[in-house]
Protein backbone atom coordinates (compact mmCIF):
# COMPACT_ATOMS: atom_id res chain seq x y z
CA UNK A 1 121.07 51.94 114.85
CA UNK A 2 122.72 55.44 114.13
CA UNK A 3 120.85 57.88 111.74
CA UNK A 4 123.06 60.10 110.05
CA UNK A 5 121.50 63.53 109.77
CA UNK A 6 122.59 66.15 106.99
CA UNK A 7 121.93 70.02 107.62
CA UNK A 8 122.42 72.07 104.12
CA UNK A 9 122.56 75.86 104.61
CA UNK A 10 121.89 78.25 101.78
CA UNK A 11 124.00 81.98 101.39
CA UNK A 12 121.29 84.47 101.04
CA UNK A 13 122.14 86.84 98.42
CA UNK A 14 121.21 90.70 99.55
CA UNK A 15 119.10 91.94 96.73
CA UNK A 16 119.90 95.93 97.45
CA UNK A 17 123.68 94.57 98.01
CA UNK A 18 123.67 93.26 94.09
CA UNK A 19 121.74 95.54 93.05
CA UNK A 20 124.06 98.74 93.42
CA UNK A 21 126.58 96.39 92.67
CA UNK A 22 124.97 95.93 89.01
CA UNK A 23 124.01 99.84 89.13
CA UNK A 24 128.10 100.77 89.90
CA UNK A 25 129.06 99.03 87.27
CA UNK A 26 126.81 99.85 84.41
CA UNK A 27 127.18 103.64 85.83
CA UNK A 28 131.07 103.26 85.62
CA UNK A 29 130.76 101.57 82.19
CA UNK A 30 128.83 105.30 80.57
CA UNK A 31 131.21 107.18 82.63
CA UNK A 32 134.21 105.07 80.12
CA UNK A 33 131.80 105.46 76.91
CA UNK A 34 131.50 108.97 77.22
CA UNK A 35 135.08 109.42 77.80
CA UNK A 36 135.89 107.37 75.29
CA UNK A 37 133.59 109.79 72.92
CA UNK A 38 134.41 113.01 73.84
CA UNK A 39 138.17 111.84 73.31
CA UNK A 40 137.77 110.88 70.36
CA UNK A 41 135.72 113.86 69.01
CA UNK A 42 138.31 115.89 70.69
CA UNK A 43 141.10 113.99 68.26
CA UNK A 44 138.70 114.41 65.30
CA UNK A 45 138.53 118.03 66.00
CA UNK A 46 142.48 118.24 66.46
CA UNK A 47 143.20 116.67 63.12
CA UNK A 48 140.18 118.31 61.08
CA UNK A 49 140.83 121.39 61.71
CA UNK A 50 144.26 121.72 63.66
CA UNK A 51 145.32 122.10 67.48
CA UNK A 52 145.50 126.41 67.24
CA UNK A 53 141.85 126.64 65.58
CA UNK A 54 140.83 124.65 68.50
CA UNK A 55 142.20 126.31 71.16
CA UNK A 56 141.06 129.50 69.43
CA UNK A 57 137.45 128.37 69.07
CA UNK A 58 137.31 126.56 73.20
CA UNK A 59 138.33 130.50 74.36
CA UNK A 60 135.90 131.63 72.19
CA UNK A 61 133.31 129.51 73.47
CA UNK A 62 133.91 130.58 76.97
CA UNK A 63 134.84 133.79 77.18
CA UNK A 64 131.99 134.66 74.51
């Protein structure tokens, strides 16, 4: 009589491994909204109140 044996192995999922996995991506998923916003303010700002005014007011900004 032959008994036929079965051996069932499980992957073990690292928990630290998935978990900066999940972290990377929601971190690189602000990093594209943010972008994404300050783009777009930066267009608003360009057709509001034209691309010279801008400039104008950025030095202004920084240099004080």
């Amino acid at each position: 009589m032959t008994t036929n044996t079965q051996t069932t192995t499980r992957n073990q999922v690292e928990a630290g491994y998935e978990t900066s996995k999940f972290a990377l991506g929601v971190g690189m998923t602000m990093a594209a909204l943010v972008g994404i916003w300050g783009a777009t303010c930066l267009v608003s700002a360009l057709v509001s109140t034209g691309p010279m005014n801008v400039l104008k007011a950025y030095f202004t900004a920084m240099l004080g």
